[in-house]
PDBML (XML) file of the C-alpha atoms, coordinates in Angstrom:
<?xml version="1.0" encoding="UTF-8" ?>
<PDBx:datablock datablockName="MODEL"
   xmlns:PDBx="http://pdbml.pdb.org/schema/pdbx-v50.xsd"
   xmlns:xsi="http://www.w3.org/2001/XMLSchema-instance"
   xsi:schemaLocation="http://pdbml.pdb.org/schema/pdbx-v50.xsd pdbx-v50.xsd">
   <PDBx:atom_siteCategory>
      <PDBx:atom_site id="1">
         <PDBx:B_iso_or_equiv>0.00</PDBx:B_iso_or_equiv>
         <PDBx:Cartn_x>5.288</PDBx:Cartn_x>
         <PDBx:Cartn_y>-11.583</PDBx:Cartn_y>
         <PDBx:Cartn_z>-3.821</PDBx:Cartn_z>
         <PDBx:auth_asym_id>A</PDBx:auth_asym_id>
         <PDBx:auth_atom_id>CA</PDBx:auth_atom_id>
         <PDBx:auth_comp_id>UNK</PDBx:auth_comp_id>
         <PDBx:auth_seq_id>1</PDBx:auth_seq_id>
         <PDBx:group_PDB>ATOM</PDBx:group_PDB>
         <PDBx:label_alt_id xsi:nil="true" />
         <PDBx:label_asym_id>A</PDBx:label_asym_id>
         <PDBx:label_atom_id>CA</PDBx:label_atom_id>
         <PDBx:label_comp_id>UNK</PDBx:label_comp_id>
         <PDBx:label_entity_id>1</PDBx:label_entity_id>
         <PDBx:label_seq_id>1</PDBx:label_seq_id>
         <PDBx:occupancy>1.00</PDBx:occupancy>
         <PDBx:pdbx_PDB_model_num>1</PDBx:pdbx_PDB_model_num>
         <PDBx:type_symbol>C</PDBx:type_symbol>
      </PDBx:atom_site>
      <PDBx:atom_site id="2">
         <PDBx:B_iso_or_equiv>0.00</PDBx:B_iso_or_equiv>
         <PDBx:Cartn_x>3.666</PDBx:Cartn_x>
         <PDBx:Cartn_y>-8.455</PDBx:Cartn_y>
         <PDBx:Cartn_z>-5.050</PDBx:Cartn_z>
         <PDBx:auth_asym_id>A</PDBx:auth_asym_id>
         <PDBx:auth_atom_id>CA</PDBx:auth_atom_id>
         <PDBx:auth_comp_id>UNK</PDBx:auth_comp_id>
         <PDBx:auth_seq_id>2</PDBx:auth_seq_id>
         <PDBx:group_PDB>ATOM</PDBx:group_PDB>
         <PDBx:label_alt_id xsi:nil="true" />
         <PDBx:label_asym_id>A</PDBx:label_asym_id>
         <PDBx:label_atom_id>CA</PDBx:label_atom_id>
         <PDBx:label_comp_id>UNK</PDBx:label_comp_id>
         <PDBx:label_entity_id>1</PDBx:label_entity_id>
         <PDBx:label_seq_id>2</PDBx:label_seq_id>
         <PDBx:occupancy>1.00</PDBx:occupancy>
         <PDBx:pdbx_PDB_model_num>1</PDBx:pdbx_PDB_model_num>
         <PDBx:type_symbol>C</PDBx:type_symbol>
      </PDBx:atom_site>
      <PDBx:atom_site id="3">
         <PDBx:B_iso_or_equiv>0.00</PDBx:B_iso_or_equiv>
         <PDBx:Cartn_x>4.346</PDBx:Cartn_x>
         <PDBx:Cartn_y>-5.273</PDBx:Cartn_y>
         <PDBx:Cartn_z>-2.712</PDBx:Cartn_z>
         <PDBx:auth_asym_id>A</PDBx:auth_asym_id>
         <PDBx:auth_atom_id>CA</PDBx:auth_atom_id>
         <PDBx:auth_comp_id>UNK</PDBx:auth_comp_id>
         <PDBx:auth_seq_id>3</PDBx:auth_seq_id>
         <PDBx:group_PDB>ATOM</PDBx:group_PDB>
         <PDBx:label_alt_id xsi:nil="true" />
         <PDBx:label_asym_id>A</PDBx:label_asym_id>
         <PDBx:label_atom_id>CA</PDBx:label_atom_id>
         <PDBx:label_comp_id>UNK</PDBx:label_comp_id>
         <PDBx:label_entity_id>1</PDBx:label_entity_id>
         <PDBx:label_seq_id>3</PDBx:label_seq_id>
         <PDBx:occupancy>1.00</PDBx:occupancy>
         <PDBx:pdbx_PDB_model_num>1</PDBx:pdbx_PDB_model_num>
         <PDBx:type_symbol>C</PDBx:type_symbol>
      </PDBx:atom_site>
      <PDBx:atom_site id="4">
         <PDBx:B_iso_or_equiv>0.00</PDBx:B_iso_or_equiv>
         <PDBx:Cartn_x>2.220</PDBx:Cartn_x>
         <PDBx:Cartn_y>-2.086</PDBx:Cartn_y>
         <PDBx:Cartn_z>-2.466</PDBx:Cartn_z>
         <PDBx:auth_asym_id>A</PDBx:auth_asym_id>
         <PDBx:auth_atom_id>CA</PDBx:auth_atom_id>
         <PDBx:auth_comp_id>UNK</PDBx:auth_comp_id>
         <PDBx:auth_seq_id>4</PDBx:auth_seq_id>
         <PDBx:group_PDB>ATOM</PDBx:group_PDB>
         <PDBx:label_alt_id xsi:nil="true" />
         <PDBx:label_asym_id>A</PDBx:label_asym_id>
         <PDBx:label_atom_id>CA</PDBx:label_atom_id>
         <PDBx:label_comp_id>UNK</PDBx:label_comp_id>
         <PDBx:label_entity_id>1</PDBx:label_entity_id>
         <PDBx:label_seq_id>4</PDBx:label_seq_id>
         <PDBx:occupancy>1.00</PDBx:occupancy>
         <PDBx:pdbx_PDB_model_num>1</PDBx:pdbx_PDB_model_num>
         <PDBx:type_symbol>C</PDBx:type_symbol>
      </PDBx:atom_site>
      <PDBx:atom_site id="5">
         <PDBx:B_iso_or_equiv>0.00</PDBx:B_iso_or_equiv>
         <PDBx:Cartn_x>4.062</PDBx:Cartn_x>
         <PDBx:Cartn_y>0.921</PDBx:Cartn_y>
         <PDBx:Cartn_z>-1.664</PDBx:Cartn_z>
         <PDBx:auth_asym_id>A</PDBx:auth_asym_id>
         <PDBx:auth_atom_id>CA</PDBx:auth_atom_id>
         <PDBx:auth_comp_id>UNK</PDBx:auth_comp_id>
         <PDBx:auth_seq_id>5</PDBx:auth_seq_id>
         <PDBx:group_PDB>ATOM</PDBx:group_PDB>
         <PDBx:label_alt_id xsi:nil="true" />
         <PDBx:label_asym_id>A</PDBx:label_asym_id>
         <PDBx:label_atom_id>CA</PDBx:label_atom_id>
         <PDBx:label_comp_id>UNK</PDBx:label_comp_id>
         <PDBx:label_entity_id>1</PDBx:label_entity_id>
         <PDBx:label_seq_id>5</PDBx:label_seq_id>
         <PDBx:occupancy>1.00</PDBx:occupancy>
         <PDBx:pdbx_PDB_model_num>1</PDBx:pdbx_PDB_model_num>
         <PDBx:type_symbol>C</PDBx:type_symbol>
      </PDBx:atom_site>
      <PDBx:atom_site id="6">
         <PDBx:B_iso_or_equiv>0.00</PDBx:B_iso_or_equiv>
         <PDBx:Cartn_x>2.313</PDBx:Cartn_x>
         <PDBx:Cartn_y>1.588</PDBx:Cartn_y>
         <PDBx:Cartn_z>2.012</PDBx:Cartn_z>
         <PDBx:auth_asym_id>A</PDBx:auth_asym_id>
         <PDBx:auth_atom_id>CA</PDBx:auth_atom_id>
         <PDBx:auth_comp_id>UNK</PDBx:auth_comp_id>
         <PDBx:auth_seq_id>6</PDBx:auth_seq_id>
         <PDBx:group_PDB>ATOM</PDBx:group_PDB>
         <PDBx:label_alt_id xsi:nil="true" />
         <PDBx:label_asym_id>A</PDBx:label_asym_id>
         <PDBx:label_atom_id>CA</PDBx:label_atom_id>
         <PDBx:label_comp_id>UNK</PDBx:label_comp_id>
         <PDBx:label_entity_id>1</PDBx:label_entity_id>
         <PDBx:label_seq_id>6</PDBx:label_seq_id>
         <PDBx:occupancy>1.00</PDBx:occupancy>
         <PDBx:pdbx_PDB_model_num>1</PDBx:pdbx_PDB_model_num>
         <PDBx:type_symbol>C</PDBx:type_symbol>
      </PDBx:atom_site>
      <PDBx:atom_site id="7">
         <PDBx:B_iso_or_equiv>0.00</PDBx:B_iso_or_equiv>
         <PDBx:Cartn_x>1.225</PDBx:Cartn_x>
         <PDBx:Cartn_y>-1.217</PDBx:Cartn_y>
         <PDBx:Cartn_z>3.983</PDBx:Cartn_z>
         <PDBx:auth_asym_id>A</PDBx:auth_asym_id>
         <PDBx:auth_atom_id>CA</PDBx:auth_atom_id>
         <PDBx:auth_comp_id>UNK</PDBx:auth_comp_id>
         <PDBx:auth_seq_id>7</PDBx:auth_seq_id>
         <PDBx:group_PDB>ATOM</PDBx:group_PDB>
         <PDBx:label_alt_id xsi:nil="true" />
         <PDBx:label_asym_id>A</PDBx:label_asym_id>
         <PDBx:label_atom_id>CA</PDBx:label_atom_id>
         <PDBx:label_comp_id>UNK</PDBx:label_comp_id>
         <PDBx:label_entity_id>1</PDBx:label_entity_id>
         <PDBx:label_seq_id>7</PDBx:label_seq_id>
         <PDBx:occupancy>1.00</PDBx:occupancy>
         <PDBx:pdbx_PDB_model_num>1</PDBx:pdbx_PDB_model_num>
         <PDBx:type_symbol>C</PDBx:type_symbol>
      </PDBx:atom_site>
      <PDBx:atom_site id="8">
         <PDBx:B_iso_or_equiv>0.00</PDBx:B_iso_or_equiv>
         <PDBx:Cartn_x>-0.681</PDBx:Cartn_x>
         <PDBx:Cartn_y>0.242</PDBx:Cartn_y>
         <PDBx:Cartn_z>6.742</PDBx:Cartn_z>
         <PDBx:auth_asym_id>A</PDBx:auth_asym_id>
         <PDBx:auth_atom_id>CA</PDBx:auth_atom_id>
         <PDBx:auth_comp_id>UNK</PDBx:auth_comp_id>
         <PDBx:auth_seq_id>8</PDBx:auth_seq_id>
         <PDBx:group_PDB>ATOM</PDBx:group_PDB>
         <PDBx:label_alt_id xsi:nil="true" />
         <PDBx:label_asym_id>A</PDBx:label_asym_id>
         <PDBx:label_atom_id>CA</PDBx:label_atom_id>
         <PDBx:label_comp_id>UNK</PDBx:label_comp_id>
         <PDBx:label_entity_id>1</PDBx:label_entity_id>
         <PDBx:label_seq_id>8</PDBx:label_seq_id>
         <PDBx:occupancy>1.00</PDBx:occupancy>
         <PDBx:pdbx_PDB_model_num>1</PDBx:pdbx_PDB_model_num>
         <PDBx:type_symbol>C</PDBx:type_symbol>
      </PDBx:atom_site>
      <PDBx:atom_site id="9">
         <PDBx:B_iso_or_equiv>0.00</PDBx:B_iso_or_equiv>
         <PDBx:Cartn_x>-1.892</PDBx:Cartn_x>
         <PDBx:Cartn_y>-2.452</PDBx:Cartn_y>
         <PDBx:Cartn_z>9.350</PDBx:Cartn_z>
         <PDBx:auth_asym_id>A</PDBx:auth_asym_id>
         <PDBx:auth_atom_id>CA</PDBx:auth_atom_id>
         <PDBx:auth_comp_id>UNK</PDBx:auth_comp_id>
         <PDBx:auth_seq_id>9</PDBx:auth_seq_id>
         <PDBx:group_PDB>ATOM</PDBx:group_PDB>
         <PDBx:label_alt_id xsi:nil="true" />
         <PDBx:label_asym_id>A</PDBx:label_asym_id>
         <PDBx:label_atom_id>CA</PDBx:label_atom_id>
         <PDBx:label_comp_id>UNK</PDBx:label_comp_id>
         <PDBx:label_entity_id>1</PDBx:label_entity_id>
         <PDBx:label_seq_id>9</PDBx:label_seq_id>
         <PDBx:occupancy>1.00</PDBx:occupancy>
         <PDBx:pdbx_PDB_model_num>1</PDBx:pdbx_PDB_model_num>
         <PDBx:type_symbol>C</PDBx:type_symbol>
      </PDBx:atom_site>
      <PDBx:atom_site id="10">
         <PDBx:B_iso_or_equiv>0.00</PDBx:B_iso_or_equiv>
         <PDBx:Cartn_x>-3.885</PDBx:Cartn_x>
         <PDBx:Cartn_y>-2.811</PDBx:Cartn_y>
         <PDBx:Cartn_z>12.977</PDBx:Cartn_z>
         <PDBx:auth_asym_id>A</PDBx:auth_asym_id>
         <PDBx:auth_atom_id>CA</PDBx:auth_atom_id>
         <PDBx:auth_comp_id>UNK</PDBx:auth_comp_id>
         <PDBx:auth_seq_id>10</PDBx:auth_seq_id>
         <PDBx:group_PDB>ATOM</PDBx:group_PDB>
         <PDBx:label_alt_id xsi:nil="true" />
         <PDBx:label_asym_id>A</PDBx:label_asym_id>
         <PDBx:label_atom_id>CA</PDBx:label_atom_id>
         <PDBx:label_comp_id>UNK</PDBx:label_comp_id>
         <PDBx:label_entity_id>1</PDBx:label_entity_id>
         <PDBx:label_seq_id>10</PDBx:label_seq_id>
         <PDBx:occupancy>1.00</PDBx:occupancy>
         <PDBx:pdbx_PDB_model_num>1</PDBx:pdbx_PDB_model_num>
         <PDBx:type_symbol>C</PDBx:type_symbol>
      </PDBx:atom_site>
      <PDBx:atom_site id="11">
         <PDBx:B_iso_or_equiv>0.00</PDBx:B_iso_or_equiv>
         <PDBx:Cartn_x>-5.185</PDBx:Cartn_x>
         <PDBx:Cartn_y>-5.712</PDBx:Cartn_y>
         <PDBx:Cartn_z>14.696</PDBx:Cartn_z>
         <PDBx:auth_asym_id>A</PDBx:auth_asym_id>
         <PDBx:auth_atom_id>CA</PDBx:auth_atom_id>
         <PDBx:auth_comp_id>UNK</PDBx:auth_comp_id>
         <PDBx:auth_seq_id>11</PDBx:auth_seq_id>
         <PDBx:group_PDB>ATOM</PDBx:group_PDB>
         <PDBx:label_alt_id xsi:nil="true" />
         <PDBx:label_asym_id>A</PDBx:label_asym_id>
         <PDBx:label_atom_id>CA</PDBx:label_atom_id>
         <PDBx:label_comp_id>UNK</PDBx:label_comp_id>
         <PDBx:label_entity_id>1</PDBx:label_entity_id>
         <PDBx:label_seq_id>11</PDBx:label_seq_id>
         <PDBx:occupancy>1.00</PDBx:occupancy>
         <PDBx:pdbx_PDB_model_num>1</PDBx:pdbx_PDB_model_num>
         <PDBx:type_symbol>C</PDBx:type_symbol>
      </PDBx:atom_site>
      <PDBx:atom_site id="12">
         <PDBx:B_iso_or_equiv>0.00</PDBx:B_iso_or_equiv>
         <PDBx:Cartn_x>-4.793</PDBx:Cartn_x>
         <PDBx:Cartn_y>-8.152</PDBx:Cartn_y>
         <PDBx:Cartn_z>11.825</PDBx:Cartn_z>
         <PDBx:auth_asym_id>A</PDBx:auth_asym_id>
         <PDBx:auth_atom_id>CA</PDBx:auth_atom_id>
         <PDBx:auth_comp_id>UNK</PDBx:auth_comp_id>
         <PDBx:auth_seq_id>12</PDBx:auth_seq_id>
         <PDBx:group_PDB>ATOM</PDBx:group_PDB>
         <PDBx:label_alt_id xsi:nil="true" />
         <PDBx:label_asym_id>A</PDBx:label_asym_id>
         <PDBx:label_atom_id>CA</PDBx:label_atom_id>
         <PDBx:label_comp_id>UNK</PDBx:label_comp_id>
         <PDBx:label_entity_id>1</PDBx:label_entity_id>
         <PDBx:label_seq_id>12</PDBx:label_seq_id>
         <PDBx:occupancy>1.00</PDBx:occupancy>
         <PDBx:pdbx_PDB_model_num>1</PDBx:pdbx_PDB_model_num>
         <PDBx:type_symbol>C</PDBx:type_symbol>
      </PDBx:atom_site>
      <PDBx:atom_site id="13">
         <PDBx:B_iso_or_equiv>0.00</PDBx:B_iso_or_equiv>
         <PDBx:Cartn_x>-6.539</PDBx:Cartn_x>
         <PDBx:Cartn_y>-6.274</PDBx:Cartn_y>
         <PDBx:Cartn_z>9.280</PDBx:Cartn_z>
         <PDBx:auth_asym_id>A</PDBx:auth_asym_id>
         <PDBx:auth_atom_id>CA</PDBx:auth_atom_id>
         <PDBx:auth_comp_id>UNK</PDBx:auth_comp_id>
         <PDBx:auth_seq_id>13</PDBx:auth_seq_id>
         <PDBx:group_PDB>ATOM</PDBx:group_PDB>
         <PDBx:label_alt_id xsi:nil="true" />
         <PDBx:label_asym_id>A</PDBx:label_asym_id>
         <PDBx:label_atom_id>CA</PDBx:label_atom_id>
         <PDBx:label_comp_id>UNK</PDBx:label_comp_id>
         <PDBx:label_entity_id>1</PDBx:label_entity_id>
         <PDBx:label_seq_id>13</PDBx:label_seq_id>
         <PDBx:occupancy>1.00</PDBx:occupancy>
         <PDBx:pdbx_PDB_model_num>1</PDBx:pdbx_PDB_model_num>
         <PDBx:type_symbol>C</PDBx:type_symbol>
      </PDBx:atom_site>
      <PDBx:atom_site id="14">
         <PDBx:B_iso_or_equiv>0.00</PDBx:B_iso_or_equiv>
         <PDBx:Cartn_x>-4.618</PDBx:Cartn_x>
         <PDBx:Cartn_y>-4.346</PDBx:Cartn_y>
         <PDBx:Cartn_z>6.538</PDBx:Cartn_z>
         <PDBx:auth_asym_id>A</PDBx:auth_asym_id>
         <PDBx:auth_atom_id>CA</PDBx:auth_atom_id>
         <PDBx:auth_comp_id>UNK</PDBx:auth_comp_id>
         <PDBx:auth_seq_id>14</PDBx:auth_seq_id>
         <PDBx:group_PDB>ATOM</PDBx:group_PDB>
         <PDBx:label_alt_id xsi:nil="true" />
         <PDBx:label_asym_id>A</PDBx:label_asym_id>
         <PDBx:label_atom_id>CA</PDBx:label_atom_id>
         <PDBx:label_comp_id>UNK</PDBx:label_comp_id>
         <PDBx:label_entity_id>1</PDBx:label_entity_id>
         <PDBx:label_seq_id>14</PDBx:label_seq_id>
         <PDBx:occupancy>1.00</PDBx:occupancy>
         <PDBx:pdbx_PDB_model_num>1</PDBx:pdbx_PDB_model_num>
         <PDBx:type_symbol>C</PDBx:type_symbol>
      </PDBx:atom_site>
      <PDBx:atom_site id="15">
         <PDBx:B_iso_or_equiv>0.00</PDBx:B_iso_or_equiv>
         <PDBx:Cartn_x>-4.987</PDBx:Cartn_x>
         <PDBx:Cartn_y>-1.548</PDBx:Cartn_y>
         <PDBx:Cartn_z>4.209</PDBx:Cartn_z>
         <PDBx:auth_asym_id>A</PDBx:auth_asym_id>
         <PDBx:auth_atom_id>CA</PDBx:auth_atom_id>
         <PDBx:auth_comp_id>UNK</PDBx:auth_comp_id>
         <PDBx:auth_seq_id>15</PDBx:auth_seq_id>
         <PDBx:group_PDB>ATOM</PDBx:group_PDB>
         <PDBx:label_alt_id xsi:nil="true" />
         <PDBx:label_asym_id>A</PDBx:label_asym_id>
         <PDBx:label_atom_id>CA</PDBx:label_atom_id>
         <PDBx:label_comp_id>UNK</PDBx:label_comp_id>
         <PDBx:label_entity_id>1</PDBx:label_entity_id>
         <PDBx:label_seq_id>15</PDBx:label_seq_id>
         <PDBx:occupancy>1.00</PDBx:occupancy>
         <PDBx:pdbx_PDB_model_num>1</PDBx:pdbx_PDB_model_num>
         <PDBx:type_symbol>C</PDBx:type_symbol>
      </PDBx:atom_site>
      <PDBx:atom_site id="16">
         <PDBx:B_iso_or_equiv>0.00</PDBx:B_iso_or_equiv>
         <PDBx:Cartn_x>-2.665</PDBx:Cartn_x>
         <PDBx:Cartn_y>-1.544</PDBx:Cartn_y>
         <PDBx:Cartn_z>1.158</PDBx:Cartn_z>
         <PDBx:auth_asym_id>A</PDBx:auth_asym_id>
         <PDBx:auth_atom_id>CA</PDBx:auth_atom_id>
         <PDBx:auth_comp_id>UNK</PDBx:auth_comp_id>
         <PDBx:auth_seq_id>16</PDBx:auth_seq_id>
         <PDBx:group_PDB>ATOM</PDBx:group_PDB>
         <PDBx:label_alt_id xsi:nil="true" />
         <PDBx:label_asym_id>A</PDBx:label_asym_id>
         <PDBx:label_atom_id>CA</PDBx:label_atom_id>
         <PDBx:label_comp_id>UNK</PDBx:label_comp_id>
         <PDBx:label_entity_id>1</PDBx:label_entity_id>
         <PDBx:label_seq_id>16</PDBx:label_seq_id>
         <PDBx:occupancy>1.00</PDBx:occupancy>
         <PDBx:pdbx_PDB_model_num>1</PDBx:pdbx_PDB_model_num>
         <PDBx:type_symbol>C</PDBx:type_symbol>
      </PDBx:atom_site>
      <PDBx:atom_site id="17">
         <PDBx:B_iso_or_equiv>0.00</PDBx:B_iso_or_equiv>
         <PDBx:Cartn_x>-1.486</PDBx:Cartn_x>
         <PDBx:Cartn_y>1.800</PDBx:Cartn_y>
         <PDBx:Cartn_z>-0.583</PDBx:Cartn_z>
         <PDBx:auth_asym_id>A</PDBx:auth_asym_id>
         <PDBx:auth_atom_id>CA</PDBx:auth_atom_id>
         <PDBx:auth_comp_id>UNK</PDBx:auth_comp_id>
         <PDBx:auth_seq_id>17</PDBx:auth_seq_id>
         <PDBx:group_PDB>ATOM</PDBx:group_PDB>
         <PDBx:label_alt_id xsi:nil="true" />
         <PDBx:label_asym_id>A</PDBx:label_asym_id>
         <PDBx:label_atom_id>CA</PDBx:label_atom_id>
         <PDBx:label_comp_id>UNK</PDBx:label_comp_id>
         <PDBx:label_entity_id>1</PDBx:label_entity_id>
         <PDBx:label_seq_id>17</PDBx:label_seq_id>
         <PDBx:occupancy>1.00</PDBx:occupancy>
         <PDBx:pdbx_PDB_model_num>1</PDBx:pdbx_PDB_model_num>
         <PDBx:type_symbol>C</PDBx:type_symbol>
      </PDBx:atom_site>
      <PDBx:atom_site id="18">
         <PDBx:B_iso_or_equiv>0.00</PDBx:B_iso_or_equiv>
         <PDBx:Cartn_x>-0.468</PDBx:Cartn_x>
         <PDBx:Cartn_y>2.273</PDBx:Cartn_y>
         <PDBx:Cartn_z>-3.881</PDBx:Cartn_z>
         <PDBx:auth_asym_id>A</PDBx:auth_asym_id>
         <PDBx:auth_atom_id>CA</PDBx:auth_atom_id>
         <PDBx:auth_comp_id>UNK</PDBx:auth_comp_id>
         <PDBx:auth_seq_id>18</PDBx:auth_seq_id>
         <PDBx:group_PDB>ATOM</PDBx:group_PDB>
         <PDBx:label_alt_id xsi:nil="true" />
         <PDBx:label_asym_id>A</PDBx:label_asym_id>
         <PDBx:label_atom_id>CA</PDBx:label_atom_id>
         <PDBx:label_comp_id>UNK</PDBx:label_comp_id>
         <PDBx:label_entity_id>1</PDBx:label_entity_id>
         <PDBx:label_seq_id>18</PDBx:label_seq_id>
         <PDBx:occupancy>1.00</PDBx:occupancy>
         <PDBx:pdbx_PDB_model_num>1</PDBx:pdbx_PDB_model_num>
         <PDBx:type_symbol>C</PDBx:type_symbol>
      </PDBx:atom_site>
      <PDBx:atom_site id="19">
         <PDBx:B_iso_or_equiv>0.00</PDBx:B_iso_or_equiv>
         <PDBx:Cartn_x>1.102</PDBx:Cartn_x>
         <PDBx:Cartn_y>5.438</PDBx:Cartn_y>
         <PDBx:Cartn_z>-4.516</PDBx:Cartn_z>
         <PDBx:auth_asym_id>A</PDBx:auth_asym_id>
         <PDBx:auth_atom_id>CA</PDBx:auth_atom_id>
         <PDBx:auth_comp_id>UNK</PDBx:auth_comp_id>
         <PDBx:auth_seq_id>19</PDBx:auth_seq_id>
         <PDBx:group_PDB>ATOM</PDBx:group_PDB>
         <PDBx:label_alt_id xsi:nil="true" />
         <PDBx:label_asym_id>A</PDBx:label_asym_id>
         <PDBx:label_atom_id>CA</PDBx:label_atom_id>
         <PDBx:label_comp_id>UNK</PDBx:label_comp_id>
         <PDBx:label_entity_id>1</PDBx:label_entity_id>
         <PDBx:label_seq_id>19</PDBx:label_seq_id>
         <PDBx:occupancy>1.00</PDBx:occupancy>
         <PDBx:pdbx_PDB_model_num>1</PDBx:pdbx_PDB_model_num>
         <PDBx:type_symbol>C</PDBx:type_symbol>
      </PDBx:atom_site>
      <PDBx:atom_site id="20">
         <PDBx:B_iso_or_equiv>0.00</PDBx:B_iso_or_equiv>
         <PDBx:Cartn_x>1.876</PDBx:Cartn_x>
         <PDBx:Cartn_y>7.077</PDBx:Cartn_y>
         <PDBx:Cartn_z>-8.150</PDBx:Cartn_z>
         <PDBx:auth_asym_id>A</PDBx:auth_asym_id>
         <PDBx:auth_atom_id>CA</PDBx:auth_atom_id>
         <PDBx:auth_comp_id>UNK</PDBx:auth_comp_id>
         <PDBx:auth_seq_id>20</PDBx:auth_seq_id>
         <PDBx:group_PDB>ATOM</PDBx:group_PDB>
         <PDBx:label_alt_id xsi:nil="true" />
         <PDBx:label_asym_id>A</PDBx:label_asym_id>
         <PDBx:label_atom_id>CA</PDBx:label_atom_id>
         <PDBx:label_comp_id>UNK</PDBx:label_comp_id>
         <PDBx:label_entity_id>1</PDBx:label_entity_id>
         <PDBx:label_seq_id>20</PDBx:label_seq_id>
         <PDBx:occupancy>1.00</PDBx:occupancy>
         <PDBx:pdbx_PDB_model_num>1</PDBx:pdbx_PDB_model_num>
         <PDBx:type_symbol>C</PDBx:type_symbol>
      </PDBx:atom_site>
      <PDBx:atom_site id="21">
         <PDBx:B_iso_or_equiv>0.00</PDBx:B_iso_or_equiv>
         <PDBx:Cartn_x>3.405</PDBx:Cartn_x>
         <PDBx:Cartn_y>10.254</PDBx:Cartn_y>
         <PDBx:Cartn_z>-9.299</PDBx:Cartn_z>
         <PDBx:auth_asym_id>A</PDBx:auth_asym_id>
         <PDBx:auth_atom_id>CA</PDBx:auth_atom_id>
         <PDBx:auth_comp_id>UNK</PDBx:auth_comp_id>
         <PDBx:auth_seq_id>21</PDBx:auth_seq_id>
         <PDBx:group_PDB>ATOM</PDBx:group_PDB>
         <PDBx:label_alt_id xsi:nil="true" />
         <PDBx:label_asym_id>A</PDBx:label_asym_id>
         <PDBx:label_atom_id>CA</PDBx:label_atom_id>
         <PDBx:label_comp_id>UNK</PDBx:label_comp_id>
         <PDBx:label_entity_id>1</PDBx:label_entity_id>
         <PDBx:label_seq_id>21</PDBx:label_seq_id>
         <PDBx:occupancy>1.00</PDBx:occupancy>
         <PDBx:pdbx_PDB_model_num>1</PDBx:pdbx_PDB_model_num>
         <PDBx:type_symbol>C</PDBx:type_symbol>
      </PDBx:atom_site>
      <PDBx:atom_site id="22">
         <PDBx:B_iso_or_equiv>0.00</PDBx:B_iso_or_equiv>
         <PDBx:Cartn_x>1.034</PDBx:Cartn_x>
         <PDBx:Cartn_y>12.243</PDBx:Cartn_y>
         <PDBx:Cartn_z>-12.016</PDBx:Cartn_z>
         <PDBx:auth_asym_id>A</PDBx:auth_asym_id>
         <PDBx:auth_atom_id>CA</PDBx:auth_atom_id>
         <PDBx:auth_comp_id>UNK</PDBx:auth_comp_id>
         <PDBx:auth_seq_id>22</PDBx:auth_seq_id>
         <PDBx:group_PDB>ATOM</PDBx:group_PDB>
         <PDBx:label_alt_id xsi:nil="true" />
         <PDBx:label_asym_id>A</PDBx:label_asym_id>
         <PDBx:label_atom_id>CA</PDBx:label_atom_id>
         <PDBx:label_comp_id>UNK</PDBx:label_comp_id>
         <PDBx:label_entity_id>1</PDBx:label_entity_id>
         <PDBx:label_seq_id>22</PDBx:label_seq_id>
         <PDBx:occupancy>1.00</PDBx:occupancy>
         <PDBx:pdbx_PDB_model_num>1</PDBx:pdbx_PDB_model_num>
         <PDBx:type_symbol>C</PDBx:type_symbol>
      </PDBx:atom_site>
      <PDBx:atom_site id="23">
         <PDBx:B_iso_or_equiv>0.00</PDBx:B_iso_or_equiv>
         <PDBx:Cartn_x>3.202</PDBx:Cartn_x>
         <PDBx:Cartn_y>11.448</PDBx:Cartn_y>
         <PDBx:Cartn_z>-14.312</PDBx:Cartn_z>
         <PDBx:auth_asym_id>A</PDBx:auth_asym_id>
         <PDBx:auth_atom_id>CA</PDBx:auth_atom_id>
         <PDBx:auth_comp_id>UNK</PDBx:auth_comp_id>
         <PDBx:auth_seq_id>23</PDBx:auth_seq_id>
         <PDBx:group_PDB>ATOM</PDBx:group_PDB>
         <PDBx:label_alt_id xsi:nil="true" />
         <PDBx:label_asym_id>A</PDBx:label_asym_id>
         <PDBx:label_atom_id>CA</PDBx:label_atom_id>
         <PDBx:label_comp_id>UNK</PDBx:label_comp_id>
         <PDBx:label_entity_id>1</PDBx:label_entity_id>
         <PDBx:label_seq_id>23</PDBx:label_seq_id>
         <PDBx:occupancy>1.00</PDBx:occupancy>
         <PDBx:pdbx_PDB_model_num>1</PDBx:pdbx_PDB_model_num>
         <PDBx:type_symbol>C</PDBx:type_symbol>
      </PDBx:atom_site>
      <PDBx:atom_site id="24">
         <PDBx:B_iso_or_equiv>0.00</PDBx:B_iso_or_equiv>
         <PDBx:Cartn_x>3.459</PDBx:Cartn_x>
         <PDBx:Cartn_y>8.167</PDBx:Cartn_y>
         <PDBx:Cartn_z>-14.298</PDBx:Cartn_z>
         <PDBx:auth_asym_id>A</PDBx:auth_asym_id>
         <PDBx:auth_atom_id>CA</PDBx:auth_atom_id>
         <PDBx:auth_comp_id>UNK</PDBx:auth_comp_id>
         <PDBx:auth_seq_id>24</PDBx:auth_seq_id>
         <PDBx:group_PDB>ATOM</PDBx:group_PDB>
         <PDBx:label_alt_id xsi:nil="true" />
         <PDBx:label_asym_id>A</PDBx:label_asym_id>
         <PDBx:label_atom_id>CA</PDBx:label_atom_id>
         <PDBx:label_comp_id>UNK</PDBx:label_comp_id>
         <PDBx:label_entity_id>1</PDBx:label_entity_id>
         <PDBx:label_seq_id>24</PDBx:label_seq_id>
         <PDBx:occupancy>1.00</PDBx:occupancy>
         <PDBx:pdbx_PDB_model_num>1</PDBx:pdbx_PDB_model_num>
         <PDBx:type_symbol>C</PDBx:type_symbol>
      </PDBx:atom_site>
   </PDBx:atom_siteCategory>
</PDBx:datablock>
């Protein structure tokens, strides 16, 4: 139950995107 902050997805396959601010 863990969520990135993009999840960009086609066909099945998925790329997950993690985003931070610099100052984080």
């Amino acid at each position: 139950d863990k969520s990135a902050d993009i999840r960009a997805s086609f066909g099945g396959f998925n790329v997950p995107i993690e985003i931070k601010r610099s100052c984080h």
